[in-house]
C-alpha atoms as a PDB file:
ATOM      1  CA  UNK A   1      61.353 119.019  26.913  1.00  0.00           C
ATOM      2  CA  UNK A   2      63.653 121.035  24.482  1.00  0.00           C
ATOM      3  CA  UNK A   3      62.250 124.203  22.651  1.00  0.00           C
ATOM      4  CA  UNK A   4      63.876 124.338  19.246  1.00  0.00           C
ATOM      5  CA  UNK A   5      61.648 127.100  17.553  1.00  0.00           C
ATOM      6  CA  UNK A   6      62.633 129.644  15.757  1.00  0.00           C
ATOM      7  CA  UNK A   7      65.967 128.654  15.563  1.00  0.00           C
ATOM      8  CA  UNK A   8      68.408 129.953  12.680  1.00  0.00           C
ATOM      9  CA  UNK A   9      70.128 127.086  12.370  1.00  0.00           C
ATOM     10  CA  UNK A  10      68.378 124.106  10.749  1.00  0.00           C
ATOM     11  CA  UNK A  11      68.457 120.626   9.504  1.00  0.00           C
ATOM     12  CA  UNK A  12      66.245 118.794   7.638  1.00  0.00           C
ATOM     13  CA  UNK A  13      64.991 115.113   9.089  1.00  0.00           C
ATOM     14  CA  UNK A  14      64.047 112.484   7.648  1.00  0.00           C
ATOM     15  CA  UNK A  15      61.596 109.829   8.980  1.00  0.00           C
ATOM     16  CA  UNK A  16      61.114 106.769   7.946  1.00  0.00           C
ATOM     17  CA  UNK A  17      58.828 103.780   9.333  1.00  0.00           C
ATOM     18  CA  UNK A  18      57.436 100.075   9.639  1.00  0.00           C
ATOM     19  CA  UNK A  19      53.806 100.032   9.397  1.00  0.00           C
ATOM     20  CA  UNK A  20      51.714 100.882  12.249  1.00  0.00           C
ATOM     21  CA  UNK A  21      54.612 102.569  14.063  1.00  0.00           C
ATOM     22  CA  UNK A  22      53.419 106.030  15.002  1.00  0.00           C
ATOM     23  CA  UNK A  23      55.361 107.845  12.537  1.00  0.00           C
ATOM     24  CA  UNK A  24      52.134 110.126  11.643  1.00  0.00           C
ATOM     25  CA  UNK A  25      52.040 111.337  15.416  1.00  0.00           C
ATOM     26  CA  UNK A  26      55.735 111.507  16.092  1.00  0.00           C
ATOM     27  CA  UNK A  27      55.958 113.777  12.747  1.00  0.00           C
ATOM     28  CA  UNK A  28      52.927 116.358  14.376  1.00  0.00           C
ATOM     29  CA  UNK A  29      54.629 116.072  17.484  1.00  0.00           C
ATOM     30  CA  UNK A  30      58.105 116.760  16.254  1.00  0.00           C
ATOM     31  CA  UNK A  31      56.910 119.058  14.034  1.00  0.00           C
ATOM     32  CA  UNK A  32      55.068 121.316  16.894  1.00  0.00           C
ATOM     33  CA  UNK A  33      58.065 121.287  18.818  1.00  0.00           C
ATOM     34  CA  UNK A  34      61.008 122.190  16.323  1.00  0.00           C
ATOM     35  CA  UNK A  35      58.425 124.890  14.032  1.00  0.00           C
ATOM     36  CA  UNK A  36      59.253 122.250  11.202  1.00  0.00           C
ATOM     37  CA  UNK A  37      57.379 121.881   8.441  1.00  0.00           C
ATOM     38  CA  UNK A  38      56.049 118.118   7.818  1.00  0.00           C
ATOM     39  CA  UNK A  39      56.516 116.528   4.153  1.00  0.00           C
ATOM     40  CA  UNK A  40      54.784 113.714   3.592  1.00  0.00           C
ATOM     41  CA  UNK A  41      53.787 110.961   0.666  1.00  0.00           C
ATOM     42  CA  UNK A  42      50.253 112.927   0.845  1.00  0.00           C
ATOM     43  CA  UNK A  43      51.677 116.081  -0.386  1.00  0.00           C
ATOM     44  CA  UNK A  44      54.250 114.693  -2.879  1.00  0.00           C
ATOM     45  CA  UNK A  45      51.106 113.013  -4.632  1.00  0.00           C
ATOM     46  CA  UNK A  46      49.330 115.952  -4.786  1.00  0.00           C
ATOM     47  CA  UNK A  47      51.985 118.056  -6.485  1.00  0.00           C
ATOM     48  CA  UNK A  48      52.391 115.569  -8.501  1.00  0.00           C
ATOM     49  CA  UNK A  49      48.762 115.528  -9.282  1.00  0.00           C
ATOM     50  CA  UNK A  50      48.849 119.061  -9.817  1.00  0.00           C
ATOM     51  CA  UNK A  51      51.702 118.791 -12.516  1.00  0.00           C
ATOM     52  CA  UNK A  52      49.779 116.232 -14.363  1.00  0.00           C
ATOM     53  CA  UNK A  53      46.349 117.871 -14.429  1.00  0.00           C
ATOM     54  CA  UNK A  54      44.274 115.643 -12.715  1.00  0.00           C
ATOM     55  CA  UNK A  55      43.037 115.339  -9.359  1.00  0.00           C
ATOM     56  CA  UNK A  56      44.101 113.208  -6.348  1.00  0.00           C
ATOM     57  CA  UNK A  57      41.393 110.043  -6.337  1.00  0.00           C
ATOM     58  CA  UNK A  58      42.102 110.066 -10.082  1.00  0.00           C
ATOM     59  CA  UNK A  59      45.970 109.945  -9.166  1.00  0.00           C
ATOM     60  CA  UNK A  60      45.460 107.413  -6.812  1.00  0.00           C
ATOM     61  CA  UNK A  61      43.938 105.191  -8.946  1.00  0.00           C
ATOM     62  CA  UNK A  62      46.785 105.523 -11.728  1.00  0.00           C
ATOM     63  CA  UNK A  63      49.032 104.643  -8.358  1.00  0.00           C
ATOM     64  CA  UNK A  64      47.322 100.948  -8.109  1.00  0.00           C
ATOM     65  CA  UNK A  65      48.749 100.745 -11.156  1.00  0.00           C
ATOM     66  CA  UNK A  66      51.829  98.144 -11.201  1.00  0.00           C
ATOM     67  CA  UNK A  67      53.467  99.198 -13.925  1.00  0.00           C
ATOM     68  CA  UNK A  68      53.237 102.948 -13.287  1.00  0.00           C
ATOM     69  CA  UNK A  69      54.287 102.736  -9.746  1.00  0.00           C
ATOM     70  CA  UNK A  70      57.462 102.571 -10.221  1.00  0.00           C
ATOM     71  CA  UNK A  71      57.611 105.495 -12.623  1.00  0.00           C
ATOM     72  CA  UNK A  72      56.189 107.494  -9.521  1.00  0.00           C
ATOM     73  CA  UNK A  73      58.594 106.113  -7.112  1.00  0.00           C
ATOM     74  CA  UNK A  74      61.653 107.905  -9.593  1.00  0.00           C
ATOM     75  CA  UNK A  75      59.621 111.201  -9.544  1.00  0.00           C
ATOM     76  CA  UNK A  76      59.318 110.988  -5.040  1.00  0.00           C
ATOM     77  CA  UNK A  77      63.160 110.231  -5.517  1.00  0.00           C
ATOM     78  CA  UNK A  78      63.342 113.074  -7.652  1.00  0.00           C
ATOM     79  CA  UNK A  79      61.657 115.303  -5.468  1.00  0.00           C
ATOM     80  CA  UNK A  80      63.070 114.260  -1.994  1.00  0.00           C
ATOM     81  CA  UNK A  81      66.628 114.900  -3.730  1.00  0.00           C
ATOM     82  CA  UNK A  82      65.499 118.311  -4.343  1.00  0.00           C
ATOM     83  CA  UNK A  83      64.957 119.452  -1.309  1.00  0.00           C
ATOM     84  CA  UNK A  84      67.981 121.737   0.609  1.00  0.00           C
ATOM     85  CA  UNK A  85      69.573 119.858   3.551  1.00  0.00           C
ATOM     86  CA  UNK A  86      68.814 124.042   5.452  1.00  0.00           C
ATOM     87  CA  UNK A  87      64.851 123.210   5.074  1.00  0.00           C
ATOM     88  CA  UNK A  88      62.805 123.780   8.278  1.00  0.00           C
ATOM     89  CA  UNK A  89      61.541 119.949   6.581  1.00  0.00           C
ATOM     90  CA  UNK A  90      60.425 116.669   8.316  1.00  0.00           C
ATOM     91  CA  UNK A  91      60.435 114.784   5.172  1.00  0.00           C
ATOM     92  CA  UNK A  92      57.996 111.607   5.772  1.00  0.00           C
ATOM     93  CA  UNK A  93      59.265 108.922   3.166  1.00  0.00           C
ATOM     94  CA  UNK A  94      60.911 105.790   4.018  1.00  0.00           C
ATOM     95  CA  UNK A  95      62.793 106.689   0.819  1.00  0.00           C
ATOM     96  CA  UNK A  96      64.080 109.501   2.678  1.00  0.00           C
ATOM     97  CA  UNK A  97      67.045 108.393   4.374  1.00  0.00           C
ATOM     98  CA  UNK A  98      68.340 107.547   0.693  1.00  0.00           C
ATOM     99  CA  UNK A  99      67.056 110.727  -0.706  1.00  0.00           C
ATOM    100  CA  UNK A 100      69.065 113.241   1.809  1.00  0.00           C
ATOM    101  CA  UNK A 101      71.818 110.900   3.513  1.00  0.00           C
ATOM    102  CA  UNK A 102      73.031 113.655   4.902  1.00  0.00           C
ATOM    103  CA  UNK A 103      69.893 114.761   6.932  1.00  0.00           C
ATOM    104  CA  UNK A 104      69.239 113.346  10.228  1.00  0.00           C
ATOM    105  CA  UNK A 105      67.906 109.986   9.537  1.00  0.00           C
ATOM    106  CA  UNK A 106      65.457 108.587  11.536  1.00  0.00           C
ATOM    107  CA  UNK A 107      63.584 105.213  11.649  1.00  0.00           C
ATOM    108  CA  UNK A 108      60.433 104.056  13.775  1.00  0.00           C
ATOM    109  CA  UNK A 109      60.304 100.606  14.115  1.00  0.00           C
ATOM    110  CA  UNK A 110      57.534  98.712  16.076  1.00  0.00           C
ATOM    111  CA  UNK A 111      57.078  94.489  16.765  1.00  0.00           C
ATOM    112  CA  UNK A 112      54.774  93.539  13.960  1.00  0.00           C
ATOM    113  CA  UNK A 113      52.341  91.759  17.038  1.00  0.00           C
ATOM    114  CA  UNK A 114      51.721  95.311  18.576  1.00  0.00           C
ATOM    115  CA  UNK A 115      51.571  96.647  15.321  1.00  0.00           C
ATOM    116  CA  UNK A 116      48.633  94.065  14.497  1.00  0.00           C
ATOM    117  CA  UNK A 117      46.831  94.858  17.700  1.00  0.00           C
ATOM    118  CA  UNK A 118      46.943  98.862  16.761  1.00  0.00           C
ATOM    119  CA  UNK A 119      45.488  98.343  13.805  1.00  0.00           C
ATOM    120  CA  UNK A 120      42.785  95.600  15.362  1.00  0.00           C
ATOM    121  CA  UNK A 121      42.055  98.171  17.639  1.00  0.00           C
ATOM    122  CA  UNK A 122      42.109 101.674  15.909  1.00  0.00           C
ATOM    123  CA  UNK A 123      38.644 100.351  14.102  1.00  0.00           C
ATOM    124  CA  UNK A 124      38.959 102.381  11.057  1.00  0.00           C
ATOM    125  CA  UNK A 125      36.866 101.873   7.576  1.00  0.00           C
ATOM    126  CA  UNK A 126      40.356 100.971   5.739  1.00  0.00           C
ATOM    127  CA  UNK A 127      41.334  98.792   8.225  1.00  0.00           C
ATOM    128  CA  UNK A 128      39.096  96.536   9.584  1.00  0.00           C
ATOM    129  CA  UNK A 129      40.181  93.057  10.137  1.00  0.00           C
ATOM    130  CA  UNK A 130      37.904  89.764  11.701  1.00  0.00           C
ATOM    131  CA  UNK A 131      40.696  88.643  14.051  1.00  0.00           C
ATOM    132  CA  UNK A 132      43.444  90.203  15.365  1.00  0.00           C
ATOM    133  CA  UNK A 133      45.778  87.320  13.446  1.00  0.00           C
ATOM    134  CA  UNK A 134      44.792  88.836  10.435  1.00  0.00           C
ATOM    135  CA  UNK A 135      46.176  92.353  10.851  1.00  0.00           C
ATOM    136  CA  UNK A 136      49.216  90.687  12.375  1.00  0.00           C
ATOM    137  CA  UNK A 137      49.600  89.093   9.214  1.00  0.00           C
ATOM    138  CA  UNK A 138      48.436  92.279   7.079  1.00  0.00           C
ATOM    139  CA  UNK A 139      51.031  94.129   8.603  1.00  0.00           C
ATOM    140  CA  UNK A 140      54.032  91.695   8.113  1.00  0.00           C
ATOM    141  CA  UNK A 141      53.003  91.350   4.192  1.00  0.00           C
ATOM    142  CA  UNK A 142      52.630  94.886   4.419  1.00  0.00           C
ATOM    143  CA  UNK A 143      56.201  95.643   5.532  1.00  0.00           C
ATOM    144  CA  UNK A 144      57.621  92.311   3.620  1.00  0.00           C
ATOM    145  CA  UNK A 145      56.097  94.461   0.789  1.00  0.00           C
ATOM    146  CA  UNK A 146      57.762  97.535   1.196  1.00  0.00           C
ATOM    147  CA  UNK A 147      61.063  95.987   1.567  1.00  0.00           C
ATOM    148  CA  UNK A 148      61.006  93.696  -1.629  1.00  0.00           C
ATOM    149  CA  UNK A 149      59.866  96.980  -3.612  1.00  0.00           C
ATOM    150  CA  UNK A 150      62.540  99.209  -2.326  1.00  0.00           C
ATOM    151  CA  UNK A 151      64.956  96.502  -2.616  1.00  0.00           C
ATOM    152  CA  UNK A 152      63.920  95.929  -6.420  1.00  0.00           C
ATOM    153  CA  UNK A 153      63.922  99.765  -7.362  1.00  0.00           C
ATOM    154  CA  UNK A 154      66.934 101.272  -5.314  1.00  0.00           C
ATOM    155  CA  UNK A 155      68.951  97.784  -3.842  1.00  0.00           C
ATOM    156  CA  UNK A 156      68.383  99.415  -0.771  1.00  0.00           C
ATOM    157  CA  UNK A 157      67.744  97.697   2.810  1.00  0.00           C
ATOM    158  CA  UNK A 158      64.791  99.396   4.388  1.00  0.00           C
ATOM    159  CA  UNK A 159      64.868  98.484   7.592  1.00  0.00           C
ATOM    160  CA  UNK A 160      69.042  98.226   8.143  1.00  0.00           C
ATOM    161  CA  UNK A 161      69.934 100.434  10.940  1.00  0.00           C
ATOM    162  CA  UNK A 162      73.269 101.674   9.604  1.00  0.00           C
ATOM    163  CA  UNK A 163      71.056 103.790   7.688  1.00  0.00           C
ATOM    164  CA  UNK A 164      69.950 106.204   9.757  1.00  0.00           C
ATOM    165  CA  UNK A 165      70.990 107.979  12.615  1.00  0.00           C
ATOM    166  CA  UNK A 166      68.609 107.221  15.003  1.00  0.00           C
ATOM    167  CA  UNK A 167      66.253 103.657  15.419  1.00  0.00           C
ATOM    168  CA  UNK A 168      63.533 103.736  18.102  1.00  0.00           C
ATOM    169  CA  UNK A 169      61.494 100.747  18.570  1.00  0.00           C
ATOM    170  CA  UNK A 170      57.728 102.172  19.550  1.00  0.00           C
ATOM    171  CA  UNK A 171      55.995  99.052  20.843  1.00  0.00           C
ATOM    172  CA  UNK A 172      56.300 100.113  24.450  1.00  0.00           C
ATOM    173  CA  UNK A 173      56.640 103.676  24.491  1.00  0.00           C
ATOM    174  CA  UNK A 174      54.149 106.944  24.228  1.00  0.00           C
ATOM    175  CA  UNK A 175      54.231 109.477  21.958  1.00  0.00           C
ATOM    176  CA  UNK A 176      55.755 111.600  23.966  1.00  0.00           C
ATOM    177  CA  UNK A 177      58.350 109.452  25.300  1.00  0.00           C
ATOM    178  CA  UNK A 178      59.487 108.580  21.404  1.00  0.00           C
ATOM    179  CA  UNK A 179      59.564 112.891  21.078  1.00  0.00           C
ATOM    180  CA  UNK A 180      61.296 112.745  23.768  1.00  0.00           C
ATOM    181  CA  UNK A 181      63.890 110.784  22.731  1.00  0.00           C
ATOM    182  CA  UNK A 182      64.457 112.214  19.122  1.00  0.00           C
ATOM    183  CA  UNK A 183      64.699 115.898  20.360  1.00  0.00           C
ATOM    184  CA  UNK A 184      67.631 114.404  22.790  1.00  0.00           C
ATOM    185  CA  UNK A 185      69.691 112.736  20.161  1.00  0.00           C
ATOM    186  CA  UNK A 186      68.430 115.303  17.185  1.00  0.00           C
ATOM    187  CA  UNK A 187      70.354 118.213  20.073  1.00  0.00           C
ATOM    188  CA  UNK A 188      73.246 115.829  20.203  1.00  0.00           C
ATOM    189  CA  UNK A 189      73.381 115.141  16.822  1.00  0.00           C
ATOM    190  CA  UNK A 190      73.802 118.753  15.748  1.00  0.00           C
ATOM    191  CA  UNK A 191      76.322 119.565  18.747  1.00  0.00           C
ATOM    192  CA  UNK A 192      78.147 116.846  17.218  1.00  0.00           C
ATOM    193  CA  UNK A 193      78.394 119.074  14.011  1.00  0.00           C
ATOM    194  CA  UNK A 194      79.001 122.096  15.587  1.00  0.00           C
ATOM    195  CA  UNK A 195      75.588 123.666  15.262  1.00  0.00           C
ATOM    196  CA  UNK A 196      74.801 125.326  18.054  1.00  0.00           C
ATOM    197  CA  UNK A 197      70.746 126.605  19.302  1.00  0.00           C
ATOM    198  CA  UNK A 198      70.987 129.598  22.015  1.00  0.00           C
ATOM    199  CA  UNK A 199      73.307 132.114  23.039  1.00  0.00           C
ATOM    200  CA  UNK A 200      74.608 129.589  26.035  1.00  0.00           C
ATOM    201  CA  UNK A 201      75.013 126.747  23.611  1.00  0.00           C
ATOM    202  CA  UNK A 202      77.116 128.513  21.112  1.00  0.00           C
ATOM    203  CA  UNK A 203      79.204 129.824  24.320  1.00  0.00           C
ATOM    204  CA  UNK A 204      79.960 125.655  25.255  1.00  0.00           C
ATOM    205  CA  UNK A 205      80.558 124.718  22.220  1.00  0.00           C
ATOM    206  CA  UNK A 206      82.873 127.254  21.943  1.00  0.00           C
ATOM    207  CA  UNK A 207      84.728 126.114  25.083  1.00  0.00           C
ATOM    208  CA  UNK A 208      84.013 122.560  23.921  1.00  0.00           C
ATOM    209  CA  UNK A 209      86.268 123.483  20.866  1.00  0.00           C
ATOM    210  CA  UNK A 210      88.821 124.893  22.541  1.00  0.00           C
ATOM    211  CA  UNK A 211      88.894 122.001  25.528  1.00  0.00           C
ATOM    212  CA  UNK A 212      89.223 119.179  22.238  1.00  0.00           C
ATOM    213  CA  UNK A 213      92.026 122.030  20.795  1.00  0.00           C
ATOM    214  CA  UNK A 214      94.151 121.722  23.875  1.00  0.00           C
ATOM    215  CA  UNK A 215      93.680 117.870  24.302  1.00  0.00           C
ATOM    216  CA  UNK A 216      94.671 117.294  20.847  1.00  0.00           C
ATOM    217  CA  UNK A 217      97.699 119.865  21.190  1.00  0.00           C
ATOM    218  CA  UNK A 218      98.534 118.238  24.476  1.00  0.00           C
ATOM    219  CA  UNK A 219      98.283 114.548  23.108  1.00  0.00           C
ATOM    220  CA  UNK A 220     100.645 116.083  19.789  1.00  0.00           C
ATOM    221  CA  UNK A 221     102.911 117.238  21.841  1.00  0.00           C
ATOM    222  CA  UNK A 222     103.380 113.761  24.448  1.00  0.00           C
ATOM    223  CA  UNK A 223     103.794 112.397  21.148  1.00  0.00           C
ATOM    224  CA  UNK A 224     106.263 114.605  19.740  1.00  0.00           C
ATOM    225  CA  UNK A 225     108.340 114.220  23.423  1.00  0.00           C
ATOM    226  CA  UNK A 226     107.528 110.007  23.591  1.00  0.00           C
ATOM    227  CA  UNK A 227     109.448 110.224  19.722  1.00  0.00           C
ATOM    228  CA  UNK A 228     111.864 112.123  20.809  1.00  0.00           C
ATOM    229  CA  UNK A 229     112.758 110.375  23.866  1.00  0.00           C
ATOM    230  CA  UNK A 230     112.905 107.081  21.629  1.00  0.00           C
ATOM    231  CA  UNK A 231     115.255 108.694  19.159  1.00  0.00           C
ATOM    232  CA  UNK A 232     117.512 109.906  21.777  1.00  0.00           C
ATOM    233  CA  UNK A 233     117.403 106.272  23.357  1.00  0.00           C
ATOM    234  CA  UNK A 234     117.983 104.766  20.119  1.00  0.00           C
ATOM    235  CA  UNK A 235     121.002 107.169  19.799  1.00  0.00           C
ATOM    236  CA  UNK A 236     122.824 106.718  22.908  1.00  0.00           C
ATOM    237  CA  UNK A 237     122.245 102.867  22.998  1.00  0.00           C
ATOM    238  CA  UNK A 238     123.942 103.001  19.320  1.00  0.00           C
ATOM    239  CA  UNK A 239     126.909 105.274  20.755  1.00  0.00           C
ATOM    240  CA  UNK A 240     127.221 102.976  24.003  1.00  0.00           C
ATOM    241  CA  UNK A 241     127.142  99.274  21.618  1.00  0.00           C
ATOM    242  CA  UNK A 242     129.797 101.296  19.557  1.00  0.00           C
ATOM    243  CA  UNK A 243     132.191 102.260  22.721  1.00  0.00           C
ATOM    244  CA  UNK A 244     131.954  98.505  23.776  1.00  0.00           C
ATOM    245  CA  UNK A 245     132.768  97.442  20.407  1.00  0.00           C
ATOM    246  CA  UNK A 246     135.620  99.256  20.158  1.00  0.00           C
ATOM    247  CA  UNK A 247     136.607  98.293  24.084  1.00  0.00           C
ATOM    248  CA  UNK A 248     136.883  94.907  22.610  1.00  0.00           C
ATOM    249  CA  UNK A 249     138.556  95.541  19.806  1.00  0.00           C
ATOM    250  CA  UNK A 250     141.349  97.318  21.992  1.00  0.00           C
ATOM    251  CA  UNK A 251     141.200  94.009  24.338  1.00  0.00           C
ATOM    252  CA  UNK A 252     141.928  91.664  21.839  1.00  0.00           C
ATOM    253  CA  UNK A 253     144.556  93.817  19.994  1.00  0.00           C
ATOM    254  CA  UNK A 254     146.344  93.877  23.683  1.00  0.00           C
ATOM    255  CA  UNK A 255     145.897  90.156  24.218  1.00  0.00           C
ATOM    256  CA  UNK A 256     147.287  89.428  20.857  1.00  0.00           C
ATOM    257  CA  UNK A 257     150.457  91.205  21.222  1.00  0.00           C
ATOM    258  CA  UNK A 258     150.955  90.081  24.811  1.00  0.00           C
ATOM    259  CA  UNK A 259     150.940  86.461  23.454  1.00  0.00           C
ATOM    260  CA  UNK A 260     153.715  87.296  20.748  1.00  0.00           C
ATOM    261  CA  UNK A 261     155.383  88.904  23.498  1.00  0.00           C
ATOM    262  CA  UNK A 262     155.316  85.360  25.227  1.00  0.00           C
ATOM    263  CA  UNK A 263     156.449  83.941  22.020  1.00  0.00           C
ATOM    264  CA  UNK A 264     159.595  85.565  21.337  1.00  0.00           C
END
């Protein structure tokens, strides 16, 4: 496993999620691992609690709220756009990906049958269901949900993978295996922009650099001789089609004035 902490060099990421996914653990996990600092709906609502004076269960309640929702879906967007792209941040939001496009993007997705047997299983007040066919179904309305209100507010596709950067489906994998996986392609990711971790990897990317410089100059220059090579080609085969030409202009003026010869 990769140790990212304390680095100088930063990016914020952005997760986003189906229900029942894992995000909540992947974003402790993740956020152990790089010394990020974990954003999340929780902590927008209770700033924006804060600014409005009243306290969170009193918030909440203004949240149920249908036609105030939406006016605290602008403010998240708001506040997600806000953030730098340099923060330490894992910003949990599925309207994240929108909010900082240029982060790295990353979505949890999970089949909405394990999904249902999580929640079956996990036996929590909020969440207790009779039969496991009815958090199946909880969790499909749930995320059918989501995507009409996103859709509605931001004509924005959820759960379309050209939207982030990285997709990982979580029914069949750990924790640790999904960490795993986004610290790999989170280290490619920034190599890919030139953002370098340690001492070593600066050093390769450096040579990495310089090994694309020469294959580019090499390529330019095979180019640059392939052109060339053509235009001389073109030239000669011009010069040669002329010398015929005139080869058989000089034949036909000679056969012309042999046959007046003949004549007279």
């Amino acid at each position: 496993m990769y140790s990212f902490i304390h680095n100088k060099k930063v990016m914020l990421i952005t997760i986003g999620w189906k229900a029942w996914s894992g995000k909540w653990t992947a974003s402790k996990l993740l956020a152990k691992e790089l010394g990020y600092e974990i954003v999340s709906i929780g902590d927008m609502k209770r700033k924006l609690a804060a600014e409005m004076w009243i306290n969170i269960i009193e918030f909440n309640k203004m949240w149920d709220d249908p036609e105030k929702s939406a006016e605290f879906d602008l403010k998240y967007e708001e506040y997600q756009k806000s953030l730098k792209l340099s923060d330490n941040i894992i910003l949990d939001s599925r309207l994240g990906f929108y909010a900082q496009p240029k982060a790295f993007k990353i979505l949890l997705d999970v089949d909405e049958e394990v999904a249902g047997e999580r929640i079956f299983k996990a036996e929590r007040d909020t969440d207790k269901h009779a039969t496991k066919k009815h958090a199946i179904n909880e969790v499909k309305e749930r995320n059918l949900s989501d995507e009409a209100r996103y859709k509605k507010l931001y004509n924005i596709d959820l759960w379309n993978p050209k939207n982030y950067n990285l997709v990982i489906d979580t029914s069949e994998r750990t924790p640790e295996e999904v960490l795993d996986i986004i610290l790999n392609e989170f280290k490619a990711y920034k190599w890919k922009k030139g953002i370098a971790e340690t001492p070593e990897e600066k050093k390769a990317l450096r040579k990495s650099k310089a090994k694309t410089k020469l294959l580019r100059d090499i390529a330019l220059l095979l180019a640059l001789i392939l052109i060339t090579c053509w235009w001389l080609f073109t030239i000669m085969n011009e010069k040669k089609k002329a010398e015929i030409r005139e080869n058989n202009e000089v034949v036909e003026n000679t056969d012309i004035e042999e046959v007046i010869e003949d004549l007279e």
